[in-house]
Every structure is written in structure tokens, then in C-alpha cells.
Protein backbone atom coordinates (compact mmCIF):
# COMPACT_ATOMS: atom_id res chain seq x y z
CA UNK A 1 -8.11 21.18 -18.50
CA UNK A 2 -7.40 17.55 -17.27
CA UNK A 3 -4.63 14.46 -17.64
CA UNK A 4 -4.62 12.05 -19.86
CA UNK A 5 -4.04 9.08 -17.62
CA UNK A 6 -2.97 5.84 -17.88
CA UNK A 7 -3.57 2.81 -16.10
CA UNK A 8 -1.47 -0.32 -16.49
CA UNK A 9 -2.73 -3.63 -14.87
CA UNK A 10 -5.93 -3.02 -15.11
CA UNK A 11 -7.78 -6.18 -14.65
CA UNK A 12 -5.69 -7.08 -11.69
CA UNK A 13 -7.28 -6.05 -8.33
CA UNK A 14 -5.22 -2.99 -7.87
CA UNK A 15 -5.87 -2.00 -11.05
CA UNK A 16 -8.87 -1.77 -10.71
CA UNK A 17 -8.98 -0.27 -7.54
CA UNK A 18 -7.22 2.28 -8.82
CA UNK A 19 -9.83 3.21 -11.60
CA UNK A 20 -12.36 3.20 -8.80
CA UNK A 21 -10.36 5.60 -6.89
CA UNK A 22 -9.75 7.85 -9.49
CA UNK A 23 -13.22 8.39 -10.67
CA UNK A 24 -14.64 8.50 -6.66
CA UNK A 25 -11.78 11.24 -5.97
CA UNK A 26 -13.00 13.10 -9.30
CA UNK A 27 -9.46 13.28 -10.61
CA UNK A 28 -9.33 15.62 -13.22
CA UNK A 29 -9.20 13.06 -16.05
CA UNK A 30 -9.78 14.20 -19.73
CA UNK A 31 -8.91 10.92 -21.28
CA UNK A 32 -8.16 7.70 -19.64
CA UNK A 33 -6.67 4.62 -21.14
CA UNK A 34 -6.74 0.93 -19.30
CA UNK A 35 -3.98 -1.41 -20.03
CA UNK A 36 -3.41 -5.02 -19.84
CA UNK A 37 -1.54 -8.13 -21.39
CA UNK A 38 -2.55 -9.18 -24.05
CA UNK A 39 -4.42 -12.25 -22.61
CA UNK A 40 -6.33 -10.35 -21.16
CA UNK A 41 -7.14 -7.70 -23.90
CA UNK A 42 -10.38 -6.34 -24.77
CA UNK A 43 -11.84 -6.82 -21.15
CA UNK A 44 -14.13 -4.66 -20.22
CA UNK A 45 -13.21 -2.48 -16.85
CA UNK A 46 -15.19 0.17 -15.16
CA UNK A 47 -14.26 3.84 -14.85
CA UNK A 48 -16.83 5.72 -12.93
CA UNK A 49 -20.07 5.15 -14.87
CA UNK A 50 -18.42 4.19 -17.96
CA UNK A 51 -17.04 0.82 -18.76
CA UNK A 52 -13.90 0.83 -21.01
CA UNK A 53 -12.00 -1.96 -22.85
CA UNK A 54 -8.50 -2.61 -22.03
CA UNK A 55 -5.88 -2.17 -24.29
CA UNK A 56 -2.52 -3.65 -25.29
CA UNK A 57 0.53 -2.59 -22.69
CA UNK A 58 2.50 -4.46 -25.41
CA UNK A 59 2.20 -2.04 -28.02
CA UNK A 60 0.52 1.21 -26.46
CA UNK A 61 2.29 4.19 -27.07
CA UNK A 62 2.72 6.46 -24.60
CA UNK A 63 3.60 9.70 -25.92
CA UNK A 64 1.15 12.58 -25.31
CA UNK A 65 0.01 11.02 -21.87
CA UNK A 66 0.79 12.74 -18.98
CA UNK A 67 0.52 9.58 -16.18
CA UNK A 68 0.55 5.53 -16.15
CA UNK A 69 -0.14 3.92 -12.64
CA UNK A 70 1.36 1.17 -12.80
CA UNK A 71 0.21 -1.82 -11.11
CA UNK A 72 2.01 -4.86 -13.61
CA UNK A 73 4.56 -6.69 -10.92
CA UNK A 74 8.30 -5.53 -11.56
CA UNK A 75 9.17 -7.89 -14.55
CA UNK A 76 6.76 -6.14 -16.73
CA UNK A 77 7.45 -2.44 -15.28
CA UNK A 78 11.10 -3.18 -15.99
CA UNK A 79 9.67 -3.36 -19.64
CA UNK A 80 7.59 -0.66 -19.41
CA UNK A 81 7.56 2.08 -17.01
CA UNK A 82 11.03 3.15 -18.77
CA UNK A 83 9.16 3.55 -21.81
CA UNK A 84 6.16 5.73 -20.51
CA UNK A 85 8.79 7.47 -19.03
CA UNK A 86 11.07 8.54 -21.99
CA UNK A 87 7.78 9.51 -24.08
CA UNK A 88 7.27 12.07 -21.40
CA UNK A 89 4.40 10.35 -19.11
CA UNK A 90 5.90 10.44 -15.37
CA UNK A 91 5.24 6.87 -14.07
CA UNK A 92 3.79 6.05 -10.75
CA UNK A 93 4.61 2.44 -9.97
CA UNK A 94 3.39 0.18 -7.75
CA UNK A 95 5.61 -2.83 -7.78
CA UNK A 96 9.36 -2.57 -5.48
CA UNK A 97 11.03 -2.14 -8.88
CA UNK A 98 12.16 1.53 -8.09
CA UNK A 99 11.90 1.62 -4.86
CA UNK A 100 15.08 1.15 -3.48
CA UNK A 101 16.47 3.67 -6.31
CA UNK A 102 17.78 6.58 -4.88
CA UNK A 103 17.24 8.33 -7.87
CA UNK A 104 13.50 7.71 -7.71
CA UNK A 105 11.19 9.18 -4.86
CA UNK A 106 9.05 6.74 -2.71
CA UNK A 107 5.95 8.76 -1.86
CA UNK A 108 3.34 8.68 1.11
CA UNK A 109 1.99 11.71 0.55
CA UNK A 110 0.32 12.54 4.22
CA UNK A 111 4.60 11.71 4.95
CA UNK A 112 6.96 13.32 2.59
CA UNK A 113 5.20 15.08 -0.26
CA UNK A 114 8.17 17.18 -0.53
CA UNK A 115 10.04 14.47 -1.75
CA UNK A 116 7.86 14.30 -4.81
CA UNK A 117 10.37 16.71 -6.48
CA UNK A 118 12.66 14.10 -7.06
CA UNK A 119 10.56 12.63 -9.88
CA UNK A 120 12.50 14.56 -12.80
CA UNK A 121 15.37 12.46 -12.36
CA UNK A 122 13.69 9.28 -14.11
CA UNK A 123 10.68 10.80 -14.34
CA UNK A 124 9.25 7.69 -11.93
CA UNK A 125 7.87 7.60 -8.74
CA UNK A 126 7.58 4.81 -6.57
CA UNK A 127 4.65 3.84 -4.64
CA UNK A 128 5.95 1.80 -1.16
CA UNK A 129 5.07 -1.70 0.21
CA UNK A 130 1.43 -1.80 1.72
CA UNK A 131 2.61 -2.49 5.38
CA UNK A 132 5.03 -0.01 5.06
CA UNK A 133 2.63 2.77 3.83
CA UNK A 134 -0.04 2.75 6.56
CA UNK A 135 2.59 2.13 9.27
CA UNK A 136 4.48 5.27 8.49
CA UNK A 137 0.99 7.43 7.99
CA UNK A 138 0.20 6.17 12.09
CA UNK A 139 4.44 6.97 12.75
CA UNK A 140 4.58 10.26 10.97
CA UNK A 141 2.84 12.57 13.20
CA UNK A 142 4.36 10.89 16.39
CA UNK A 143 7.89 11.16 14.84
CA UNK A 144 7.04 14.75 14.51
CA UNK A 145 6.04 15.80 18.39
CA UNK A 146 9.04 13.18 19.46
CA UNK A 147 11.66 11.57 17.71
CA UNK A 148 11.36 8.07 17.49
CA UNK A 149 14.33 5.11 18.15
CA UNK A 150 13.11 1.96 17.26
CA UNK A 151 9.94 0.06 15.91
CA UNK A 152 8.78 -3.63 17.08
CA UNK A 153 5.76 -4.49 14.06
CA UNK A 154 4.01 -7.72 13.77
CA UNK A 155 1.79 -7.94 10.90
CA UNK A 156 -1.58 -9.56 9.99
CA UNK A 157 -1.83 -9.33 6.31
CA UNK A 158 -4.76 -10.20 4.41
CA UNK A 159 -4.40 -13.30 1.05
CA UNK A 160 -5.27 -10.01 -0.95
CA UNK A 161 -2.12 -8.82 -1.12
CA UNK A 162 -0.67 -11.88 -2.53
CA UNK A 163 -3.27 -10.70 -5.56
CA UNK A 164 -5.93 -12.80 -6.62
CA UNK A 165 -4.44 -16.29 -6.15
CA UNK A 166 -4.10 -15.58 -2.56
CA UNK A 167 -7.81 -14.51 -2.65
CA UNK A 168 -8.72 -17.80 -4.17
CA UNK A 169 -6.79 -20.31 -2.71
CA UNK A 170 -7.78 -18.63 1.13
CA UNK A 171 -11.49 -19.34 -0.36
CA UNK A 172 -11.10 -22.78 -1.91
CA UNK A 173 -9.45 -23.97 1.34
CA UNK A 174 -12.26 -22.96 3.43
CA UNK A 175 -14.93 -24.31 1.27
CA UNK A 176 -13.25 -27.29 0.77
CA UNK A 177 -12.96 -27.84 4.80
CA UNK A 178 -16.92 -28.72 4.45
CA UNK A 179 -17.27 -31.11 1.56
CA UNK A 180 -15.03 -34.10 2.00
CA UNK A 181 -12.87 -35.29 -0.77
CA UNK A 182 -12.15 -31.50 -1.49
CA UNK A 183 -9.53 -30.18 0.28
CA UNK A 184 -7.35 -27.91 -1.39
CA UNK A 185 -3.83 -28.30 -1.27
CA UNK A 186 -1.33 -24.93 -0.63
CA UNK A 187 -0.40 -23.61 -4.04
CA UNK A 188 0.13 -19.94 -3.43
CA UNK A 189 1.04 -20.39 -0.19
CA UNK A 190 3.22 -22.50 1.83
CA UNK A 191 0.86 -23.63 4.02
CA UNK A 192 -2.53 -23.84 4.33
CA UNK A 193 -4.27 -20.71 4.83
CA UNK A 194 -7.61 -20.98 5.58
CA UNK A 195 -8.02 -21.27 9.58
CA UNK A 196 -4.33 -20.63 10.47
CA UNK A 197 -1.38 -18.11 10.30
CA UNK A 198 2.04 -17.99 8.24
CA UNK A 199 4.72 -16.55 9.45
CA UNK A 200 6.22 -16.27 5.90
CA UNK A 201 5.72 -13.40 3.29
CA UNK A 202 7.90 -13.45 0.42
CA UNK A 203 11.69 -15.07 0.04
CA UNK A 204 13.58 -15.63 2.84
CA UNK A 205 16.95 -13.70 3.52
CA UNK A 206 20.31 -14.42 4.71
CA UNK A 207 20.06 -13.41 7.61
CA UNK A 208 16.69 -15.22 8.51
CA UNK A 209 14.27 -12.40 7.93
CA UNK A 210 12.02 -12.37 4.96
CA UNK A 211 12.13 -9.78 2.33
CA UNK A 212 8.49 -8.51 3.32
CA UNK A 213 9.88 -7.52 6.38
CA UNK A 214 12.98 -5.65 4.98
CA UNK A 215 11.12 -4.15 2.74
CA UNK A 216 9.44 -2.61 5.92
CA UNK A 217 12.42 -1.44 7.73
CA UNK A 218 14.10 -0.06 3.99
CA UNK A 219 11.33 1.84 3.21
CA UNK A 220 10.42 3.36 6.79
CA UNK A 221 13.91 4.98 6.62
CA UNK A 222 13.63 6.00 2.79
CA UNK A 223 10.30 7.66 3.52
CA UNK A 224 10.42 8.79 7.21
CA UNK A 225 13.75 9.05 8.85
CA UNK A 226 16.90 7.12 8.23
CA UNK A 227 17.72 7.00 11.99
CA UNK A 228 14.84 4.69 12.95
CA UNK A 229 15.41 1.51 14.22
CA UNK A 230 12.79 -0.85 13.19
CA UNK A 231 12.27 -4.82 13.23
CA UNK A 232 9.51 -6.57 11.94
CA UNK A 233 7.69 -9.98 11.81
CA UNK A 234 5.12 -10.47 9.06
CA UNK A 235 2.18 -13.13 8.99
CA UNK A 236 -0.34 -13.79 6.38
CA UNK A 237 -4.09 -14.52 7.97
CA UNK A 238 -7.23 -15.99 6.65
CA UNK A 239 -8.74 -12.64 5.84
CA UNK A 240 -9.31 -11.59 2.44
CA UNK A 241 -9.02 -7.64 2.37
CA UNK A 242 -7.49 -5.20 5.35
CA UNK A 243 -3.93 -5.29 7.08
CA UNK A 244 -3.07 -5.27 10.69
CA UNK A 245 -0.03 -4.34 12.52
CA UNK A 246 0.41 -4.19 16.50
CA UNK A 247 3.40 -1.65 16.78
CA UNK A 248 6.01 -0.89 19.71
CA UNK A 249 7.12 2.50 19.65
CA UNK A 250 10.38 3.83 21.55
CA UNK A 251 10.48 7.11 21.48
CA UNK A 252 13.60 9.46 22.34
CA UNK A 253 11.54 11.40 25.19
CA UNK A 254 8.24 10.68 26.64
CA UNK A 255 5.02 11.15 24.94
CA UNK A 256 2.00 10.69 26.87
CA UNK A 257 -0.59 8.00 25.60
CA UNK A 258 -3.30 11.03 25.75
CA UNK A 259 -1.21 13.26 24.13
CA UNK A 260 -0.63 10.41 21.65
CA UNK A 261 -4.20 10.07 21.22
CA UNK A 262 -5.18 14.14 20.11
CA UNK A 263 -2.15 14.07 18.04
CA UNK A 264 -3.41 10.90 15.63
CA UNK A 265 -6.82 12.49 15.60
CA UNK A 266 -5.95 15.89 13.71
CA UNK A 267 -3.48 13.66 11.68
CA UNK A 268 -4.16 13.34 8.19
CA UNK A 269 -5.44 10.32 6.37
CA UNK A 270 -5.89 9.00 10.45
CA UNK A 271 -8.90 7.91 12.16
CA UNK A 272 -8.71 7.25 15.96
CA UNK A 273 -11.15 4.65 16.87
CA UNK A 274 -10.13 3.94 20.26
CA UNK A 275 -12.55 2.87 23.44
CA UNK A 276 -11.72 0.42 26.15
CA UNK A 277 -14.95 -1.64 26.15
CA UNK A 278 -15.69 -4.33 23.81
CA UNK A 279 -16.11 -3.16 20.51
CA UNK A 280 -13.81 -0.09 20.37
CA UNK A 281 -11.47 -1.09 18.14
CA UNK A 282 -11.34 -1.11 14.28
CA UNK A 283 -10.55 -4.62 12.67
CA UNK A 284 -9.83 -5.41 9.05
CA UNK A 285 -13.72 -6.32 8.38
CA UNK A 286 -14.41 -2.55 9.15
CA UNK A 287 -11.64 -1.22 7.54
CA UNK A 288 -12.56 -2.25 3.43
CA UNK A 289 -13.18 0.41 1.80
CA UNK A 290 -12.56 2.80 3.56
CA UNK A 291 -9.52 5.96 2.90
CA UNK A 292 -8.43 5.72 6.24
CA UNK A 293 -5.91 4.72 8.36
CA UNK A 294 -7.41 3.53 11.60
CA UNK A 295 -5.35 3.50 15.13
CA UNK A 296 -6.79 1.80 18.16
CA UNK A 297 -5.10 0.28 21.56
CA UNK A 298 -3.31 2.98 22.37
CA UNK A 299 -1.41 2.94 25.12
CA UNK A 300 1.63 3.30 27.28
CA UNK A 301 4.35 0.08 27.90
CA UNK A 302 5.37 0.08 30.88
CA UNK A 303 8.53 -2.06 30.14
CA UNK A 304 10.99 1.02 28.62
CA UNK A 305 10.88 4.33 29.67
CA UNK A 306 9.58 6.76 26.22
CA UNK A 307 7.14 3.61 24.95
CA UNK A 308 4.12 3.37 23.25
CA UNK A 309 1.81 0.64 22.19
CA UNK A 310 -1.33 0.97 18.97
CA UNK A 311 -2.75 -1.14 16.51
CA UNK A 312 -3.23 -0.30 13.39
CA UNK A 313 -5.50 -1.31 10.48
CA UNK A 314 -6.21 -0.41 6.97
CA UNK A 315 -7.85 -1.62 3.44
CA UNK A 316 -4.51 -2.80 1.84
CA UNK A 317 -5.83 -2.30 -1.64
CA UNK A 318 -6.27 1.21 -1.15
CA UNK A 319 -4.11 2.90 1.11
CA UNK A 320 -1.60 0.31 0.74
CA UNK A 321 -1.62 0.24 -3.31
CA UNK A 322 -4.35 2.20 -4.99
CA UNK A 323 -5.64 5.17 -3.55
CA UNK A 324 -1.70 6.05 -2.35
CA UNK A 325 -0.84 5.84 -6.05
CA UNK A 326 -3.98 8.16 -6.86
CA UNK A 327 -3.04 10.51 -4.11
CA UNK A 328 0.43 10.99 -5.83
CA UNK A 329 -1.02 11.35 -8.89
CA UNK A 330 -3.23 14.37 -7.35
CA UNK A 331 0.25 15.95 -5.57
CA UNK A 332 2.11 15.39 -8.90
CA UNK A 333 -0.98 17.69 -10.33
CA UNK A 334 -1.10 19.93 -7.78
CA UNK A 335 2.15 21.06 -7.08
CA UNK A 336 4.31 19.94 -10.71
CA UNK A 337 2.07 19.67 -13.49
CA UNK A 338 -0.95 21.85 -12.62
CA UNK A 339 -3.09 21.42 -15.41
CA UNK A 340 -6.08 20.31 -13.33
């Protein structure tokens, strides 16, 4: 016996990520439904080796499902995911709606499974920020063999998650750098993308940092440990699918680069990659997807005494959004609902 599983947002890229996951994982799905706005109703979306139509989030009823993965931005799941979640169908949700809520679990599940418990309270789970979740998947493990003080991340996230705009604006630029007369001005953005960096994702604080980068250092010490330090910068590239992040780890007693090393290669949902010669490195190109988490660089700094230096990469639309929310789902099954 399977779920009867819902997906909201399904047209979007995550969305449909997330159908691809589900059906490539074999989730135990008896009956799947695929929801959208109503602009967008009656597209057809692919599930495996069927293709389904979507269906209208507007007026869907969600009693008698058992999960909705929610991938609808938080002004629609403020709608919404209350309502799945009062007809009985526990909600995992993609946007930062919930997850700042202590009240509602935010779930990497090679991190804090345990945590998953928590659900019953709203009957919601949230699914973190994409640099967020593959950074604490790399930290985890570490954190584990010795305690670490402080984080120094600088990202290099990819126009795909700034959703399909980003995707298109990143390529309109670039074609439009070869045919005179049409350039394309920054709408999504602000700044041209294509061939150059921003130092800019989402509003700007008070305090001068950006909310993509609190969002980082919030949800590190929801999901991991409280105690960490962390600071981040975050940059949007010209690539279309993968995120970067060169991290500084401080650690509260040494751990040897080596040791580092075995550790992140029995980790789950990690995949060392790591040679000094050209080449042995993972970069975002290699990364799409793929499952994994990928670590490279790693090595010691010499400037502080219990310091570490790694890169890490991974396909933002799945670990950092889909196939995170799919792995909760399968937890959720495995250790709450067990019907699968």
C-alpha cells in the first residue's frame, strides 16, 4: 500500500523536479495529483512514464491525501499549505514560509532526521534554503568528529534558483551579447548577469547583509547546532543549474585534512572528488543531476590553529529543493506513516 501524494507547483522547475524525483526514487505512490494556478491549468506534466494534467490548487481538496510538496513561493503556501494541513495531508514546503517557525521542523534528512517528529505540531515541515542544505550535509559529519566554531561561506549560485526568469534573462543576455541592437536589459536581476557576478541575493538587511545570507546562518543553527558561528557572502553567477560554496571551517580542536577527507567519503549523500592535478575537482557543470553532494579542495589553513578549507558543489534543484523534499517525504514514510 502507497501515498496518495500531492504536488503543488508543478509546472515550475522544482515542481517538476520533484515529480522526476519521485518516480526515479520509486516512491511508493498509489495516486498522485499535480497542482498549479489556474493559468496554468490543464498542462500536461510528466510523472515517470505517464504524463498527467495539472489541476486547480485553487479549489483542490485535500482531504484523503496523505502529502503535498509544496513548491508555490510563500504567498500562495500561506493560502494553502494550512489547508492541506487541517484536512489531514502533512505538508512539506519548500518556500521560507515555515521555516523560521519553531513549531515546524526544518529537515535535511542526512542532518537531523530526528527532528522530523516535530511535524504533528502543524502538521508542516519545512524544507531549508538551497545553500543552506548542501552546506550543512558537507558540515554535518565534521561537526560530529569535532565541534565546529565558526563558518566563513562565499557562494556561487546558479540564475536557477531565482526560478525560471533567472534562467531566461542569464540566456537572453548572453545571446543578445552577439547580435547588436539586442541587448537585454536586467529585469530579474540587478545587474547584468550574463558574463559577470552579483554580489546581491534577495533584500538587503539592516545591518548590510542580505536576507540570502541570513537565511544561511538561521537555518545552519536551526538544523545543525545553535552554537555555530557562521557569516556568509552570497553571489549569483552566469551558470544556469549547480551551486558553489568555498567554506572556512574553525573547528574547536584539530582535525586533520586526511582525516577530514575519509570522514566525507563514508558520509551520506557525500561524494569526495578531490585530486590535486588539473581536473580533480567537481564544478557545477558536473554536478546537474546528480543526488550528491560533492566536496573537493580540501585542505588545511594555515592562518588559525583547528582550520579547514573545501569547496563544495551541488545541483540546486535537487538537493537544494527537490530531491530534499522527496527524501522527507520517504523519512516521513518510513519512520511516521509507514504505509509504504
Amino acid at each position: 500500500m502507497g501515498y496518495k501524494v500531492v504536488v503543488a507547483g508543478a509546472t515550475g522547475n522544482v515542481g517538476r523536479e520533484m515529480l522526476n524525483i519521485l518516480a526515479e526514487r520509486q516512491f511508493p505512490v498509489d495516486e498522485i495529483a499535480a497542482l498549479a494556478s489556474r493559468k496554468s491549468l490543464g498542462t500536461e506534466v510528466s510523472f515517470g512514464d505517464k504524463t498527467i494534467k495539472t489541476r486547480d490548487l485553487d479549489t483542490f481538496d485535500f482531504s484523503g491525501w496523505d502529502i503535498a510538496l509544496f513548491a508555490v513561493g510563500s504567498e500562495a503556501t500561506k493560502i494553502y499549505a494550512p489547508k492541506a494541513a487541517k484536512a489531514g495531508c502533512v505538508v512539506i514546503d519548500n518556500s521560507s514560509l515555515y521555516r523560521y517557525d519553531p513549531d515546524v521542523p526544518l529537515i535535511v534528512p542526512e542532518v537531523n532526521a530526528d527532528a522530523i517528529i516535530g511535524y504533528s505540531k502543524k502538521n508542516i515541515i519545512a524544507n531549508p534554503n538551497c545553500s543552506t542544505a548542501q552546506m550543512v550535509v558537507a558540515l554535518k559529519p565534521l561537526h560530529d568528529r569535532a565541534p565546529i566554531k565558526r563558518v566563513v561561506v562565499s557562494t556561487y549560485q546558479s540564475v536557477s534558483g531565482a526560478g525560471k526568469e533567472g534562467i531566461d534573462e542569464l540566456w537572453d543576455q548572453t545571446k543578445g551579447m552577439y547580435v547588436p541592437g539586442q541587448e537585454v536589459a536586467p529585469s530579474k536581476f540587478t545587474k547584468q548577469i550574463a558574463f559577470n557576478v552579483i554580489p546581491h541575493i534577495d533584500v538587503f538587511m539592516e545591518d548590510g547583509q542580505t536576507k540570502e545570507e541570513w537565511k544561511m546562518v538561521a537555518e545552519t543553527k536551526k538544523i545543525l547546532d545553535p552554537k555555530i558561528k557562521v557569516t556568509a557572502t552570497c553571489v549569483r553567477v552566469p551558470v544556469f543549474v549547480g551551486h558553489s560554496e568555498a567554506l572556512n571551517i574553525e573547528f574547536e580542536e584539530h582535525l586533520d585534512e586526511d582525516e577530514a577527507r575519509d570522514i566525507l567519503r563514508q558520509a551520506p549523500g557525500v561524494l569526495v572528488v578531490d585530486k590535486r592535478e588539473n581536473g580533480g575537482y567537481v564544478t557545477p557543470v558536473e554536478c546537474v543531476g546528480d543526488y550528491a553532494t560533492f566536496v573537493s579542495r580540501i585542505r588545511q589553513d594555515s592562518t588559525i590553529d583547528n582550520g579547514l578549507n573545501l569547496w563544495c558543489v551541488s545541483d540546486n534543484l535537487r538537493k537544494g529543493a527537490a530531491l530534499n523534499a522527496v527524501q522527507i517525504a520517504e523519512v516521513l514514510g518510513q519512520r511516521v506513516l509507514k504505509k509504504g
